[in-house]
Protein backbone atom coordinates (compact mmCIF):
# COMPACT_ATOMS: atom_id res chain seq x y z
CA UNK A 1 19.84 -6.97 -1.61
CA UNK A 2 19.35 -10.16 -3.53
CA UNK A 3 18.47 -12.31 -0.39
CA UNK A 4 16.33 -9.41 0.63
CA UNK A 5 14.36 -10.23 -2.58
CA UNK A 6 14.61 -13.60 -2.24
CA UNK A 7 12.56 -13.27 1.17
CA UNK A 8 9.98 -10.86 -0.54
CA UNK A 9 9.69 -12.65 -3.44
CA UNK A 10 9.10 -16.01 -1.27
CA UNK A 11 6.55 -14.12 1.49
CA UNK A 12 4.72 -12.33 -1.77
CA UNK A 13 4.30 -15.49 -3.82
CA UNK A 14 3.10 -17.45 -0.67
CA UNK A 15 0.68 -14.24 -0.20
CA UNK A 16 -0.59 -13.76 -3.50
CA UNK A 17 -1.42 -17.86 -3.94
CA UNK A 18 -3.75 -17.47 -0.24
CA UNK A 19 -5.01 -14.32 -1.18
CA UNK A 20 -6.07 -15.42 -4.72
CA UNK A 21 -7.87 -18.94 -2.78
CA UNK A 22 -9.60 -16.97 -0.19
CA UNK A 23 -10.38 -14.06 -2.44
CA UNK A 24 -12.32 -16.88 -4.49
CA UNK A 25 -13.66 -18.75 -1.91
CA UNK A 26 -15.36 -15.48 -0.67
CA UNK A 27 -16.61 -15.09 -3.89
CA UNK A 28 -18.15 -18.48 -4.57
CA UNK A 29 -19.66 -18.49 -1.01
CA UNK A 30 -21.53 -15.16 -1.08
CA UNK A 31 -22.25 -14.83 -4.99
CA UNK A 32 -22.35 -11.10 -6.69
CA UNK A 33 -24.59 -9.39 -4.56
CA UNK A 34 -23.20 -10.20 -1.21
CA UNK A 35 -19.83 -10.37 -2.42
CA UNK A 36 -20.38 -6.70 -3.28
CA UNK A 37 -21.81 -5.82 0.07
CA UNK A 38 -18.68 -7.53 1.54
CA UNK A 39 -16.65 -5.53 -0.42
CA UNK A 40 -17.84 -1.80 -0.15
CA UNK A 41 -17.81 -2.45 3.38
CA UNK A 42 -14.09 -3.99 3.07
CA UNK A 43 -13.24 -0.69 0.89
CA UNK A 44 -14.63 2.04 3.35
CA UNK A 45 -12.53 0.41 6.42
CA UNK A 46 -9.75 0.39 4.21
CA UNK A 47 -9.67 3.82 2.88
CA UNK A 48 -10.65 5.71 6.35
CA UNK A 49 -7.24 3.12 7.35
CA UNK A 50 -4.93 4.38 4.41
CA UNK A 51 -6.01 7.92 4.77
CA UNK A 52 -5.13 8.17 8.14
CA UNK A 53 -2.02 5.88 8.79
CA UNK A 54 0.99 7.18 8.10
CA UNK A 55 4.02 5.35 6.28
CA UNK A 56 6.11 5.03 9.72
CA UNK A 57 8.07 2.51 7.79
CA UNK A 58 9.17 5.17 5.08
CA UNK A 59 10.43 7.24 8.16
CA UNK A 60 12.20 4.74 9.91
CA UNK A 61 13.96 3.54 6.94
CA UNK A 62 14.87 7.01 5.46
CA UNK A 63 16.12 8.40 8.60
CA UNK A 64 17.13 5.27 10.84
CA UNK A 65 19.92 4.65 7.65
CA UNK A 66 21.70 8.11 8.72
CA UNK A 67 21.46 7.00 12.50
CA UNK A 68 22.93 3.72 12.09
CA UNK A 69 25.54 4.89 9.89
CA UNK A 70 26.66 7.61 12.80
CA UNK A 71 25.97 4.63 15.20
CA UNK A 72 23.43 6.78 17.38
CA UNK A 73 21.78 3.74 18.75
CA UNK A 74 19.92 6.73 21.17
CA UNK A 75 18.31 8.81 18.36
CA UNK A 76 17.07 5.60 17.09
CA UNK A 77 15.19 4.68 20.32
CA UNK A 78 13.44 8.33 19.90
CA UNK A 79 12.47 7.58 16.00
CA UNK A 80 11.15 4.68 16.97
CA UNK A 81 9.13 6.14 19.33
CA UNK A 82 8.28 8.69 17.44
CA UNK A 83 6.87 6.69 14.72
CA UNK A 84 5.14 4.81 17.05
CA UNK A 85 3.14 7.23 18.52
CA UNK A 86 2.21 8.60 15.09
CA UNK A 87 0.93 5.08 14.30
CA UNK A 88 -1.48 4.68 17.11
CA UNK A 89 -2.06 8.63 17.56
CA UNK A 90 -3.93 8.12 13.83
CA UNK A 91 -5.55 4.91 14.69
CA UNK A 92 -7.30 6.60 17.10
CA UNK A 93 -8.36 9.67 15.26
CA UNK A 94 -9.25 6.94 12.08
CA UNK A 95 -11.67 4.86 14.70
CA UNK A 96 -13.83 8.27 15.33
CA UNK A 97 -13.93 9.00 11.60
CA UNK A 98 -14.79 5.80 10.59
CA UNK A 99 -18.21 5.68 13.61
CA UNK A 100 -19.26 9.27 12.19
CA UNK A 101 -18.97 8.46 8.90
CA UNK A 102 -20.67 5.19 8.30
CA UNK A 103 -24.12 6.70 8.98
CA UNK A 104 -23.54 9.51 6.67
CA UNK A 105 -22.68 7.69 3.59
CA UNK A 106 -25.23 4.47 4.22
CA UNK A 107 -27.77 5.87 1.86
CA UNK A 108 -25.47 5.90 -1.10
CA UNK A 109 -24.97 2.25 -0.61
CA UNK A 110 -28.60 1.66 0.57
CA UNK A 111 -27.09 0.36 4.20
CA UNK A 112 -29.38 -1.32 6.92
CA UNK A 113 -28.47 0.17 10.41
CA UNK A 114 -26.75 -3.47 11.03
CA UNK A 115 -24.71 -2.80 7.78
CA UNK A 116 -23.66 0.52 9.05
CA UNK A 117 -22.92 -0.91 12.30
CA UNK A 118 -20.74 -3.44 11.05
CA UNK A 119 -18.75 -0.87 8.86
CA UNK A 120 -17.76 1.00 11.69
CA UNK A 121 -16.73 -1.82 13.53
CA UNK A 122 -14.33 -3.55 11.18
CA UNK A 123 -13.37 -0.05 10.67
CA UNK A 124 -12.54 0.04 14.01
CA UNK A 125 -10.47 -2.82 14.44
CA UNK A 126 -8.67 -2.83 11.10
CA UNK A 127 -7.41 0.75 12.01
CA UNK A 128 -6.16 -0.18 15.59
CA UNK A 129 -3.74 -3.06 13.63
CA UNK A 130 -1.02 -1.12 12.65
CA UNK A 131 2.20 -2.48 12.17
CA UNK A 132 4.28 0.40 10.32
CA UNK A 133 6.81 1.76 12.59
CA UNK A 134 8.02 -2.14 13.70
CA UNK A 135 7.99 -3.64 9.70
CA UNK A 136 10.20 -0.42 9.68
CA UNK A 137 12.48 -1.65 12.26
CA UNK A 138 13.27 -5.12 10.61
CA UNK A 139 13.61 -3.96 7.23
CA UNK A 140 16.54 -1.42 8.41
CA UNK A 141 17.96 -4.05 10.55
CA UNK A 142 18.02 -6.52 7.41
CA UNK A 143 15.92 -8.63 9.06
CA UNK A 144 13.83 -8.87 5.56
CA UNK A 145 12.99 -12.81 6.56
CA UNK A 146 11.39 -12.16 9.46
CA UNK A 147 9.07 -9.65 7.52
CA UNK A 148 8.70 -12.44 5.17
CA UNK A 149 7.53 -14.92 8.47
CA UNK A 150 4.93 -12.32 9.98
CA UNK A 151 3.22 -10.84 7.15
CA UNK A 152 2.20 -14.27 6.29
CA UNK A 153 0.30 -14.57 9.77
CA UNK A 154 -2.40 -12.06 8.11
CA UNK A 155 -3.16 -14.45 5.28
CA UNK A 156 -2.66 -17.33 6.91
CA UNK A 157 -5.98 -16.28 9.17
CA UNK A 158 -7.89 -15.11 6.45
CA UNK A 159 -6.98 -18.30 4.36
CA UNK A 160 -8.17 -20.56 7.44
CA UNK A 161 -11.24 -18.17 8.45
CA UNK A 162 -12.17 -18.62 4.71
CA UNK A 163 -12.28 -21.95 4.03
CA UNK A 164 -14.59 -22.54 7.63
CA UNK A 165 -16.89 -19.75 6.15
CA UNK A 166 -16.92 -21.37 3.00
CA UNK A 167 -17.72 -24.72 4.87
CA UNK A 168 -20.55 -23.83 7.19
CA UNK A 169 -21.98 -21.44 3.81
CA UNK A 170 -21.13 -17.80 6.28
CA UNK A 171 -22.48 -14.59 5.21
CA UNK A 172 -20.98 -11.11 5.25
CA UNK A 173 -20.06 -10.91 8.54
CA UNK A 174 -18.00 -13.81 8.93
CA UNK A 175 -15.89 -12.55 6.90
CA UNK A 176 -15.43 -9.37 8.01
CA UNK A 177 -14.59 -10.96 11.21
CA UNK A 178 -11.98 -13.03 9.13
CA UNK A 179 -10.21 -10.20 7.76
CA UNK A 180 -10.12 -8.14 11.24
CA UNK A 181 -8.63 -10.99 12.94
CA UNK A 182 -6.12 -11.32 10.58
CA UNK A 183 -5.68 -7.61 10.52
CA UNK A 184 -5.11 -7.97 14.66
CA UNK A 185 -2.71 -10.89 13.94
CA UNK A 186 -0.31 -9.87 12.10
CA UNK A 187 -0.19 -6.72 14.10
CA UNK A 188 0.99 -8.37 16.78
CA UNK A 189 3.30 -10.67 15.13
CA UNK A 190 5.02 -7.60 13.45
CA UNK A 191 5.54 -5.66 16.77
CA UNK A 192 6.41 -9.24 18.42
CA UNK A 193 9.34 -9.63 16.19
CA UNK A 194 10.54 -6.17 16.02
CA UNK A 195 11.03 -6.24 19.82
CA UNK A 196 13.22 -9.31 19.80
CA UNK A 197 15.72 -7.96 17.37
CA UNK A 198 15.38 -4.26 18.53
CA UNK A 199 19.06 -3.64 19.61
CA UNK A 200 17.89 -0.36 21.37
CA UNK A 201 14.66 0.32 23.49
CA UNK A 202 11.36 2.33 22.10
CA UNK A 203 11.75 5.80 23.73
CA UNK A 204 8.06 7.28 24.20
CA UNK A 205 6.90 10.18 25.64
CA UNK A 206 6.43 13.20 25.40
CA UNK A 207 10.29 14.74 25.67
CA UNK A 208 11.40 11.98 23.25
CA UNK A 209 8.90 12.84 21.19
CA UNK A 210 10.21 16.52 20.85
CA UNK A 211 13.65 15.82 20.24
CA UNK A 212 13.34 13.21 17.48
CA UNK A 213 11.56 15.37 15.80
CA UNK A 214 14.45 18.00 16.41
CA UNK A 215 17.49 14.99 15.86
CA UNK A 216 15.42 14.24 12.66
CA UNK A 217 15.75 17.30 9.99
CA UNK A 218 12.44 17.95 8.47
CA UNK A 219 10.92 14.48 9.42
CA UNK A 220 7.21 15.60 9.98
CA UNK A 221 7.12 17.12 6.61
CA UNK A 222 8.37 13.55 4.90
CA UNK A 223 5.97 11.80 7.33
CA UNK A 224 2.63 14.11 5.93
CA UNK A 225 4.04 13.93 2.51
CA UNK A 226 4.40 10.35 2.07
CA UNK A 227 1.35 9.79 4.08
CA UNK A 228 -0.55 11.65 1.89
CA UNK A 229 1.08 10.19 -1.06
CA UNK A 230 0.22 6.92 -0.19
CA UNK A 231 -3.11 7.82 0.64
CA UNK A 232 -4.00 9.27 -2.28
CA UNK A 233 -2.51 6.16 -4.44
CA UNK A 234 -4.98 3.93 -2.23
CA UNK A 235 -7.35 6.30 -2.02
CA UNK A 236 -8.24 7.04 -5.81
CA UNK A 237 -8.42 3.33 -6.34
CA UNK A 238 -10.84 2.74 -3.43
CA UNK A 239 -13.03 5.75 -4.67
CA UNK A 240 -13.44 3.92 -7.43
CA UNK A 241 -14.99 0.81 -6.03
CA UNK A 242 -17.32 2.67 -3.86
CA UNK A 243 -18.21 5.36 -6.61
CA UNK A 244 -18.73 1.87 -8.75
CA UNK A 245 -20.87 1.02 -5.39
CA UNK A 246 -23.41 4.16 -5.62
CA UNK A 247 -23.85 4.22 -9.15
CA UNK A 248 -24.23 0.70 -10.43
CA UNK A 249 -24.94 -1.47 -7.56
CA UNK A 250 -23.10 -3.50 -5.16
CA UNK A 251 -22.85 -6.61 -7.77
CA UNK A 252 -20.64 -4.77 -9.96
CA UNK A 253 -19.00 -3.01 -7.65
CA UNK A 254 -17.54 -6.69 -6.21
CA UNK A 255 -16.68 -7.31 -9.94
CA UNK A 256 -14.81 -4.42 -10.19
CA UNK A 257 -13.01 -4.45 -6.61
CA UNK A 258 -12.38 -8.77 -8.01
CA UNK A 259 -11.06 -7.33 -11.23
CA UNK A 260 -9.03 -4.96 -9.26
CA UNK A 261 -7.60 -7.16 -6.96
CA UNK A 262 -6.73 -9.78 -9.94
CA UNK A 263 -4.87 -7.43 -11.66
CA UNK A 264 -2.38 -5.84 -8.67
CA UNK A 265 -2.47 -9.83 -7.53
CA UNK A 266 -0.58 -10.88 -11.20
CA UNK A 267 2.39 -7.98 -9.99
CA UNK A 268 2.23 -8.30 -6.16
CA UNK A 269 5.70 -10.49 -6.14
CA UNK A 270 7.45 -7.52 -7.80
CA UNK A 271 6.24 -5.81 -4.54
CA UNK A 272 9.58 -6.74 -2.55
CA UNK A 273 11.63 -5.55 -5.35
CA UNK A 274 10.50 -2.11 -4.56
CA UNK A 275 10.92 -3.04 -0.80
CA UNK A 276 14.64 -4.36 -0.89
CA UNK A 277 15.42 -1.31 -3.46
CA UNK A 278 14.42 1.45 -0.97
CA UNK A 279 17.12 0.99 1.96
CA UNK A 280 19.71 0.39 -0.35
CA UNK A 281 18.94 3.98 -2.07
CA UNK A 282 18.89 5.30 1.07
CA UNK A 283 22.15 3.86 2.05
CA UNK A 284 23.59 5.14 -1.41
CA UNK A 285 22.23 8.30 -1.03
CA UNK A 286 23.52 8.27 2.68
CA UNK A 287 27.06 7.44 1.03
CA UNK A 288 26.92 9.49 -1.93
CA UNK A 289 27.70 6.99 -4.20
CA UNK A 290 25.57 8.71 -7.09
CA UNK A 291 27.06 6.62 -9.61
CA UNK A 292 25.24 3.79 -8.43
CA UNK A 293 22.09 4.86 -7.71
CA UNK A 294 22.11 6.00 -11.76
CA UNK A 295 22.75 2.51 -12.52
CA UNK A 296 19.96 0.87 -10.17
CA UNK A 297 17.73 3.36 -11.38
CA UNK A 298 17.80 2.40 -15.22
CA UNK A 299 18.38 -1.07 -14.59
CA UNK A 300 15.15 -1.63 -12.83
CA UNK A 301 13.21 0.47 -14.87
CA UNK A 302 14.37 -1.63 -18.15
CA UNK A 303 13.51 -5.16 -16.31
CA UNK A 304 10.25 -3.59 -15.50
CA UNK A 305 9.64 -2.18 -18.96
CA UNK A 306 9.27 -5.91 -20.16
CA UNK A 307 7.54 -7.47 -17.27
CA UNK A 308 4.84 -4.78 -17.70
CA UNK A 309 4.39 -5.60 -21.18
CA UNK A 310 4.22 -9.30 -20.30
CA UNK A 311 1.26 -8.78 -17.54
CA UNK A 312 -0.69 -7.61 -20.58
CA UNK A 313 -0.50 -10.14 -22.90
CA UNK A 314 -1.09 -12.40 -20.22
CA UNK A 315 -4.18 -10.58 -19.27
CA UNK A 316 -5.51 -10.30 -22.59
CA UNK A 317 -5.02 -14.02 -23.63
CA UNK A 318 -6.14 -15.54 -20.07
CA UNK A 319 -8.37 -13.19 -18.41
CA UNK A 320 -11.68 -14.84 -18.61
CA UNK A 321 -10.02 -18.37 -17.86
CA UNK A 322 -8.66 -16.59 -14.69
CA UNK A 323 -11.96 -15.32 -13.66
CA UNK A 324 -13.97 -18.40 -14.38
CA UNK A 325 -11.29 -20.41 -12.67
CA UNK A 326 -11.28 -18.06 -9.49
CA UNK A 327 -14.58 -16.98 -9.37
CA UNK A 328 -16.80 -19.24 -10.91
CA UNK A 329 -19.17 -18.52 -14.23
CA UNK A 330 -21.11 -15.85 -12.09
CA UNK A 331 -18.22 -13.38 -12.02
CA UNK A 332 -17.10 -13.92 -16.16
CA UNK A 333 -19.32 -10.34 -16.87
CA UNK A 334 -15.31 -8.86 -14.87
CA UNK A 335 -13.27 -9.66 -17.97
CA UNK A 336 -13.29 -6.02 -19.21
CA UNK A 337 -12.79 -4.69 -16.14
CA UNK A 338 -9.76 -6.88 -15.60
CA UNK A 339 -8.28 -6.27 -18.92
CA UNK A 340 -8.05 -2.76 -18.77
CA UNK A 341 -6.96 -2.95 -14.58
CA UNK A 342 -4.21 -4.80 -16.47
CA UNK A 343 -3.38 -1.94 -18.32
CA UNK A 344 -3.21 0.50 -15.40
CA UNK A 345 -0.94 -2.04 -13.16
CA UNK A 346 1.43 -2.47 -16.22
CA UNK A 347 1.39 1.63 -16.16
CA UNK A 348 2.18 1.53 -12.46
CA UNK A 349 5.15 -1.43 -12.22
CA UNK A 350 6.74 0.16 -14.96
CA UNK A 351 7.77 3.02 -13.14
CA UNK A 352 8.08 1.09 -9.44
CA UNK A 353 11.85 2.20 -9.11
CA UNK A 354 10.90 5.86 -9.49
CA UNK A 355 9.11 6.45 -6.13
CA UNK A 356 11.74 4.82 -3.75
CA UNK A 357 14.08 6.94 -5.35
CA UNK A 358 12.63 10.27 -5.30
CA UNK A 359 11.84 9.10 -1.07
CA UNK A 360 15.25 8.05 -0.73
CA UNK A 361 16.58 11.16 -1.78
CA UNK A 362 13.83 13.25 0.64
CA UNK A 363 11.75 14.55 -2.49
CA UNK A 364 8.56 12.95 -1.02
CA UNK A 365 6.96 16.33 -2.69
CA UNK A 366 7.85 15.28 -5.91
CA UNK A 367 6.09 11.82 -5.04
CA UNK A 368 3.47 13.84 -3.75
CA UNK A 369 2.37 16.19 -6.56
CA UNK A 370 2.51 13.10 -8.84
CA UNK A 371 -0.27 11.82 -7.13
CA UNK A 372 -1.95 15.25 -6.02
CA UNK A 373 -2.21 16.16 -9.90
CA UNK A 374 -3.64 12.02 -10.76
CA UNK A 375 -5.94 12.43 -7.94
CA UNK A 376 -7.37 15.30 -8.91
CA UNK A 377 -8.13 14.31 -12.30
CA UNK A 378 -9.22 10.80 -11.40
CA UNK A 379 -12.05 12.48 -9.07
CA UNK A 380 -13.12 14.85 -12.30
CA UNK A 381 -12.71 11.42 -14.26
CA UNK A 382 -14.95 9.50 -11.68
CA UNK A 383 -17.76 12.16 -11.89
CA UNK A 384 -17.68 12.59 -15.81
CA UNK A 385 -17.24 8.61 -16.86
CA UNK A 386 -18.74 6.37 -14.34
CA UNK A 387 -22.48 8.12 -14.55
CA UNK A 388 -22.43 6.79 -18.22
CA UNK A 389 -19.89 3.77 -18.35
CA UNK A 390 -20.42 2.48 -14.71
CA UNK A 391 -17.30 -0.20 -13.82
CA UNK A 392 -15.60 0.33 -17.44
CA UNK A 393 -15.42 4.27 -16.90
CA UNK A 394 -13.87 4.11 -13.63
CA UNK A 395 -10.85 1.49 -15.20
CA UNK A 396 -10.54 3.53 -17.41
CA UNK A 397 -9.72 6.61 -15.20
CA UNK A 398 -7.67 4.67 -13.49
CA UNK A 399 -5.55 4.22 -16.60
CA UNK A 400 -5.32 7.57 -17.16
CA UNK A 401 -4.14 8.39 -13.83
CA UNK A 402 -1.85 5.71 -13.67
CA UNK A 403 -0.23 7.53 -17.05
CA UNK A 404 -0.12 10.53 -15.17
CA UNK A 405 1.84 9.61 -12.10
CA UNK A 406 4.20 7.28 -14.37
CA UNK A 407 5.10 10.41 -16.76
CA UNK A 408 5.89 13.04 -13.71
CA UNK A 409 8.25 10.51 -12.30
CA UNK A 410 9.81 9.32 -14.78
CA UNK A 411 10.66 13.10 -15.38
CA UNK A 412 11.43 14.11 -12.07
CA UNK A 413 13.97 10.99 -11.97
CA UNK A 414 15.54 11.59 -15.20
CA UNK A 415 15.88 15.32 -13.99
CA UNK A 416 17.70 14.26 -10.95
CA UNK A 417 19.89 11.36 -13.07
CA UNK A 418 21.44 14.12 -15.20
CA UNK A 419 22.35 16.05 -12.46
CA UNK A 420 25.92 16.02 -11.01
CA UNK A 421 26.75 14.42 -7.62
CA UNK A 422 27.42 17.68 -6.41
CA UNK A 423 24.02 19.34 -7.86
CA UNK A 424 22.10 16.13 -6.44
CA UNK A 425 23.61 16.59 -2.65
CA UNK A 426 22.53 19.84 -2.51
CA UNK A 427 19.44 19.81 -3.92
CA UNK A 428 17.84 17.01 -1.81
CA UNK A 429 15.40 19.47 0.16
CA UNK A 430 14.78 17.19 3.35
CA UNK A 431 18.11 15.51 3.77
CA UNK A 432 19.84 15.60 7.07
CA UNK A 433 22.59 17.48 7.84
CA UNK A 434 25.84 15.63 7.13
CA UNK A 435 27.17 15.89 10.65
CA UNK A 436 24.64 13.43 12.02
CA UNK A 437 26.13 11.09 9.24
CA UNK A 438 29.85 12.21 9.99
């Protein structure tokens, strides 16, 4: 586990440092205004993408642990394909979502017909780059350096696309081209590598198909949930940006997606943590070995306790610095935005050992209703506060909602921490059937 982390931390901090110089370089070259039309059209590609695509990688992990542990190297072909076909099933059904759409919502954002063509476009393409189901694959074959080698293809393209655009002084469109190129990349580097150390085929079709989902106890449901989870974490955030969009105009809408992006950017290498900590619940869970899983639990809610605290203070003390260094003097008006977004992520990796342990014991619904119930209150939020505090309202829901999830969790957690082995076996509602592990 600690090499695991030592791969994500490497492939995050190597991500976050390009993703921070192109993030700025797109901001010096296209100023506010631009930089906000860039980004609402970044943000609507992106949601249709999260709201559609399902966390294959989730499923592969959670129920590829029980198959290699029974060393059914055949049900694994058929989860693989079965993930798979999910992945590129959505894509599909994301693309036509994402042509209707764009022409529907274009007035909120005061779109040109090239505008609205282009959002469909990178919509498009960005959905048809999924790399779920073989990120999956290497992170339950422990291949965690590999995943640290091909997800830095994406920002590796966007770094280089950047600094040309920056050169030759592109507009929007460059870079939207940038960032679906890189999307397409690292597609293709992901599957690439999961191919070479597959050490079983990819069974597709329709019969494979039917019987993972009849090897793999209640595996749709997990899929839905956690899709839906996800989306709805990714979703409330981007709703924000674009409600930021229609209501105070695409200059502070960049701002706040900037502030946004600053923020999450200051946590991202705690990102593998979460990573590397999933399959080795699973595997715990797999085993039983409930003492453990208490002990990983607290531990890495304690560490993240005081790193949370720390992202504040940081915030707080160099947030304008940060933003004039990044940015440039034309983007200093983001300090509030990225004080409070501060906030909100400290909220969020505070609690990051709660979701991969709820998922790793197959209560994806607990996961679920956390983010149902913030969801639904960020969208009343949205509608009451940004109206009258534009950017600053919308933060500020998203502080809120960050509380929310962060306070179910940690209850549902501590619910299933005082609960005896025996009690936690058999209430795990979408675990597999202990023969396929025997």
């Amino acid at each position: 586990m600690s090499r695991n982390i030592a791969w994500g931390l490497g492939s995050r901090g190597f991500n976050s440092v390009a993703g921070v110089i192109y993030l700025a370089l797109a901001a010096r070259t296209l100023g506010p205004k631009s930089f906000g039309e860039f980004v609402l059209i970044l943000t609507y590609g992106q949601m249709i993408a999260n709201f559609v695509q399902f966390q294959s990688w989730k499923g592969v992990i959670r129920y590829g642990a029980l198959h290699v542990a029974a060393d059914r190297p055949d049900r694994l072909e058929r989860l693989f394909g079965y993930t798979g076909t999910l992945d590129f099933g959505s894509a599909f059904v994301g693309m036509l979502i994402a042509a209707i759409g764009a022409p529907l919502i274009a007035p909120l954002f005061d779109w040109s017909p090239h505008q609205q063509l282009s959002a469909a476009l990178f919509g498009a393409v960005l959905l048809l780059s999924t790399g779920a189901t073989p990120t999956g694959m290497l992170r339950l074959f422990n291949r965690f350096d590999l995943v640290a080698y091909v997800e830095a293809v994406g920002p590796l393209v966007r770094l280089a696309g950047s600094v040309i655009a920056w050169m030759i002084g592109a507009h929007v469109n460059a870079f939207l081209g940038v960032w679906a190129a890189a999307g397409i990349g690292q597609a293709l580097a992901q599957w690439i590598a999961a191919l070479l150390v597959n050490r079983s085929s990819i069974a597709f079709g329709p019969t494979p198909f039917r019987q993972a989902a009849q090897e793999n106890d209640g595996i749709w449901r997990f899929m839905v949930q956690t899709n839906i989870s996800n989306s709805i974490t990714t979703f409330w955030l981007q709703l924000g940006t674009l409600a930021v969009g229609a209501f105070a105009g695409a200059a502070d809408a960049g701002a706040f997606r900037l502030a946004q992006r600053l923020a999450r950017g200051i946590v991202r290498p705690v990102r593998p943590v979460t990573v590397a900590l999933y399959p080795e619940l699973a595997r715990l869970v797999a085993e039983e070995d409930h003492a453990q899983l208490r002990k990983m639990a607290v531990r890495a809610t304690i560490v993240a306790g005081a790193l949370a605290l720390m992202v504040v203070l940081l915030t707080a003390v160099a947030g304008r610095d940060i933003l004039g260094l990044i940015a440039g003097k034309r983007f200093e008006f983001a300090y509030a935005f990225l004080l409070l977004f501060s906030i909100a992520t400290a909220i969020d990796l505070a609690g990051f050992a709660f979701e991969p342990f709820q998922d790793a014991h197959g209560r994806s619904w607990t996961v679920l209703r956390a983010r149902l119930v913030a969801a639904i209150a960020y969208a009343i939020l949205l509608a009451t506060l940004v109206p009258w505090l534009g950017g600053t309202g919308a933060a500020i829901a998203a502080i809120i909602c960050s509380a929310l999830i962060f306070v179910q969790l940690a209850w549902a957690t501590a619910m299933v921490l005082k609960k005896s082995p025996a009690e936690a076996a058999v209430e795990e509602p979408d675990r597999v059937e202990k023969t396929t592990v025997t």
